[in-house]
C-alpha atoms as a PDB file:
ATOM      1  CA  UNK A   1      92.204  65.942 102.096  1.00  0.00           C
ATOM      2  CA  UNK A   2      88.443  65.342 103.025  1.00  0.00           C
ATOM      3  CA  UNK A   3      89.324  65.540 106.531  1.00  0.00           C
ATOM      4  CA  UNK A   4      90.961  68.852 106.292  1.00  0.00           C
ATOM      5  CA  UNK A   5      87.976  70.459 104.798  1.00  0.00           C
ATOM      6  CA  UNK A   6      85.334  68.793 107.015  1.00  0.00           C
ATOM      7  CA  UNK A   7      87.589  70.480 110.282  1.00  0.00           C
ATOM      8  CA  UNK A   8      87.598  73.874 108.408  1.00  0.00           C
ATOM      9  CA  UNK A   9      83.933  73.877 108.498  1.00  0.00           C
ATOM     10  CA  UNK A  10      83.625  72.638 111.750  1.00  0.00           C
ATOM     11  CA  UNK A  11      86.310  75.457 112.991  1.00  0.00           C
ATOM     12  CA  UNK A  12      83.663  78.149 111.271  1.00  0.00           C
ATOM     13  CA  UNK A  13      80.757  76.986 113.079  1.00  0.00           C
ATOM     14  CA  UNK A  14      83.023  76.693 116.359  1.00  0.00           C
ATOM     15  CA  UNK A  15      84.032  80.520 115.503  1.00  0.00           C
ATOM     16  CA  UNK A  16      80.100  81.051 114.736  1.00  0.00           C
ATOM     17  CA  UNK A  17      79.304  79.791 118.389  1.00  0.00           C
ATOM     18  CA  UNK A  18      82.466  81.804 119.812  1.00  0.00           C
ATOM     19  CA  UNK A  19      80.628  85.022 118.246  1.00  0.00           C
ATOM     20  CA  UNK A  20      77.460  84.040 119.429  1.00  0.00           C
ATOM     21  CA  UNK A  21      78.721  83.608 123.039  1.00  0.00           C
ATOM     22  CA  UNK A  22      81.403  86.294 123.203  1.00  0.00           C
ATOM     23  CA  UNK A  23      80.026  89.731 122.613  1.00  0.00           C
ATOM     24  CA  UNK A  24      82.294  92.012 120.983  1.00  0.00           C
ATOM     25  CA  UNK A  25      83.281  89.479 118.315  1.00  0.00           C
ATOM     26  CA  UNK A  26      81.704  89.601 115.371  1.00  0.00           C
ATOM     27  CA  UNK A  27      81.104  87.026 112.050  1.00  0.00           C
ATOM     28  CA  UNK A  28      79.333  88.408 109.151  1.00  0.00           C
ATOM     29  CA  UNK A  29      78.253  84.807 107.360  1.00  0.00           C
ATOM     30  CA  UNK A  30      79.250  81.718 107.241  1.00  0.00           C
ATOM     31  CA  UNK A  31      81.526  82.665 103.874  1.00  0.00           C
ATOM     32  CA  UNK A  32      83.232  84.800 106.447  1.00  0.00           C
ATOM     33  CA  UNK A  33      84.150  81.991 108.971  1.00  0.00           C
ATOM     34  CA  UNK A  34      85.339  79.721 106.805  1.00  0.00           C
ATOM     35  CA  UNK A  35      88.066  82.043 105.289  1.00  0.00           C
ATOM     36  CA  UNK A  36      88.661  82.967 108.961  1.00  0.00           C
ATOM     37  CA  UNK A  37      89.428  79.667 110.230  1.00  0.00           C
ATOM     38  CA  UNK A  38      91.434  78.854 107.122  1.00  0.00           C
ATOM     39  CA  UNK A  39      93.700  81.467 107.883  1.00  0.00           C
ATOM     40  CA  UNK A  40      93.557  81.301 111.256  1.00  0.00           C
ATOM     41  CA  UNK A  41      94.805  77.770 110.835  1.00  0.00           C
ATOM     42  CA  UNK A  42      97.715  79.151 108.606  1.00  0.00           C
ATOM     43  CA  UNK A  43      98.802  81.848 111.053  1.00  0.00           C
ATOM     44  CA  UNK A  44      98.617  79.013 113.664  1.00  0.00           C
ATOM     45  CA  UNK A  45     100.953  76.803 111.259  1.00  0.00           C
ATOM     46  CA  UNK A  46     103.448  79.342 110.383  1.00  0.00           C
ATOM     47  CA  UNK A  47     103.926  81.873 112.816  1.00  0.00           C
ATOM     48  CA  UNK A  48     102.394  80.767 116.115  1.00  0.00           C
ATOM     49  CA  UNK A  49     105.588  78.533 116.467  1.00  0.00           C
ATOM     50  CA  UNK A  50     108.253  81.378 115.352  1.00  0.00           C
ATOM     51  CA  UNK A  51     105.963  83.779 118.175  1.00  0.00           C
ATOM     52  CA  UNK A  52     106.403  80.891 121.179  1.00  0.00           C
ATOM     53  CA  UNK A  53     109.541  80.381 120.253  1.00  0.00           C
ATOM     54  CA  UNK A  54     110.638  84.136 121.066  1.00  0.00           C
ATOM     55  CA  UNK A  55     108.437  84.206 123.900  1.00  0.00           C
ATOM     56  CA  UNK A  56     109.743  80.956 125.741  1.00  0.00           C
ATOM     57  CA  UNK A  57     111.495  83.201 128.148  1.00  0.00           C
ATOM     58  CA  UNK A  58     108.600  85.178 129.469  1.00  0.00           C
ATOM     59  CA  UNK A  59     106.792  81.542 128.718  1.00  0.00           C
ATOM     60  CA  UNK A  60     108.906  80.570 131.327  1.00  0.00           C
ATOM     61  CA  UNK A  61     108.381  82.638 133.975  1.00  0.00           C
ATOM     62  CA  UNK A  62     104.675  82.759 133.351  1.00  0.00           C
ATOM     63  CA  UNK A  63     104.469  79.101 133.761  1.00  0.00           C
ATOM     64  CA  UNK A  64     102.733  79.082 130.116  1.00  0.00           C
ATOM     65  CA  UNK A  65     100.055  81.354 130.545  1.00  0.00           C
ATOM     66  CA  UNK A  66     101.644  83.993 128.319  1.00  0.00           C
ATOM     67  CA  UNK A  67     100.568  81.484 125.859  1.00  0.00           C
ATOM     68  CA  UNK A  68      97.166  82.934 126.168  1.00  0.00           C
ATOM     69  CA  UNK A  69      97.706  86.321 125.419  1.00  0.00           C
ATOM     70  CA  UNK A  70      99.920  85.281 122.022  1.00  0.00           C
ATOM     71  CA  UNK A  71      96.430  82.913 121.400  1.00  0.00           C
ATOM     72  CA  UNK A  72      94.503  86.531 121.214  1.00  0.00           C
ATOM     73  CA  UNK A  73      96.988  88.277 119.436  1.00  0.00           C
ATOM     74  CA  UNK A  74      96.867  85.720 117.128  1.00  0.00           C
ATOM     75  CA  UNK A  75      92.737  85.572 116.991  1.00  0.00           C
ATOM     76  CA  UNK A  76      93.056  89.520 116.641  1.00  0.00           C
ATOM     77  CA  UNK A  77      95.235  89.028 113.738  1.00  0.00           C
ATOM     78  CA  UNK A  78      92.786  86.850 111.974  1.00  0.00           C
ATOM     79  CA  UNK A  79      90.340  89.097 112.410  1.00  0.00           C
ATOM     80  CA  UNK A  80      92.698  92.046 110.854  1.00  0.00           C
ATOM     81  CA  UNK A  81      93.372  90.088 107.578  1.00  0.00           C
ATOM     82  CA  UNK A  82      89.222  88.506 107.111  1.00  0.00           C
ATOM     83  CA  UNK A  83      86.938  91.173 106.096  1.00  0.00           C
ATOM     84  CA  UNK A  84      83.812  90.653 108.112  1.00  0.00           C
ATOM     85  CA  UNK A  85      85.593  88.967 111.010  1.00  0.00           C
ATOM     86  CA  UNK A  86      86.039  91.619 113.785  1.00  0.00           C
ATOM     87  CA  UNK A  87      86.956  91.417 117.208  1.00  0.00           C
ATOM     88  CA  UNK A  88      86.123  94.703 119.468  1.00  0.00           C
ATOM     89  CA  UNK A  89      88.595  94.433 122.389  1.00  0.00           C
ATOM     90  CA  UNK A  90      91.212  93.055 124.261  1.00  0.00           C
ATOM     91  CA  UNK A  91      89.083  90.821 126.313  1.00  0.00           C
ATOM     92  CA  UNK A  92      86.647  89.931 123.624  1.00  0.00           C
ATOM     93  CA  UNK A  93      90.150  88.891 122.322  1.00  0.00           C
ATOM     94  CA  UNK A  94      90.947  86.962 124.942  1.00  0.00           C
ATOM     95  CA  UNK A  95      88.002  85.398 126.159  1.00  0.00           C
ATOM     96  CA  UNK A  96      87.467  85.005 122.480  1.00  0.00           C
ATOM     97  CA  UNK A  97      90.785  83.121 121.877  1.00  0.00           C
ATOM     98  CA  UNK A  98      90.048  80.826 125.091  1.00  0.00           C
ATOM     99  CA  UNK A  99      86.891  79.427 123.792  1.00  0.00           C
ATOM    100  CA  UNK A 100      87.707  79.188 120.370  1.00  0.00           C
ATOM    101  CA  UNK A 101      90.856  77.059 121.294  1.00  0.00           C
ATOM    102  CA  UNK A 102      88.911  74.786 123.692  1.00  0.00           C
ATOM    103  CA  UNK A 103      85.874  74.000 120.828  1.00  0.00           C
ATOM    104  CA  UNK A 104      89.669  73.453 118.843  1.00  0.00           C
ATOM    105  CA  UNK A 105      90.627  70.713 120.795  1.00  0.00           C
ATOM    106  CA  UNK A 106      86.853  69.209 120.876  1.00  0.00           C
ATOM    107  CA  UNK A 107      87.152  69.507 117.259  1.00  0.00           C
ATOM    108  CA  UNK A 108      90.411  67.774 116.864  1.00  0.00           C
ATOM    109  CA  UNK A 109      90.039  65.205 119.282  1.00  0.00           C
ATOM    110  CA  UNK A 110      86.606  63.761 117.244  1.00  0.00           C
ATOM    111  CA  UNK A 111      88.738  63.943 114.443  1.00  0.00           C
ATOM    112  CA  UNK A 112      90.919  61.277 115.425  1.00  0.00           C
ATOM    113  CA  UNK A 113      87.929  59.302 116.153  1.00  0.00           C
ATOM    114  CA  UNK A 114      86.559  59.766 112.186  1.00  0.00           C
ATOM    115  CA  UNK A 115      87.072  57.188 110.236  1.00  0.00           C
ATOM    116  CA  UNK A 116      87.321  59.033 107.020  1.00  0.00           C
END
């Protein structure tokens, strides 16, 4: 359970650096990120897999780079439900969405290296 909260607040100061490099996003406080990435991690749980699994045929013939754009829809999404959390755009979206899932997989790979 430890570990689950210590990579929430590391995923709110990953979206903190995401707003700080991407302009057009937006992250009032810290308060703000951390209720972002918790729900952000529960849209990702519940209904990024229903989403791919819909989009698998235009997955498909994308070669999986349609996976992108349901990454920013999803980001934008976020950003609809967290007060304080906006994103300005479809590119800040994207771009947005990008660099927030690469800090992601930083962020998860360390944590298989925690002992905790």
């Amino acid at each position: 359970m430890l570990k689950i909260f210590i990579k929430w607040i590391l995923l709110a100061f990953a979206l903190i650096l995401t707003a700080k490099i991407v302009p057009g996003i937006i992250v009032e406080d810290f308060r703000t990120a951390i209720i972002a990435a918790i729900i952000l991690s529960i849209i990702n749980i519940l209904i990024k897999p229903v989403i791919k699994l819909l989009a698998f045929p235009i997955n498909l013939m994308t070669l999986g780079l349609f996976t992108i754009i349901i990454n920013a829809g999803l980001f934008a999404l976020t950003a609809y439900f967290v007060p304080g959390f906006q994103i300005e755009g479809i590119i800040a979206a994207l771009i947005g969405s990008v660099l927030f899932s690469i800090l992601s997989m930083i962020i998860n790979f360390s944590g298989k290296l925690m002992p905790v």
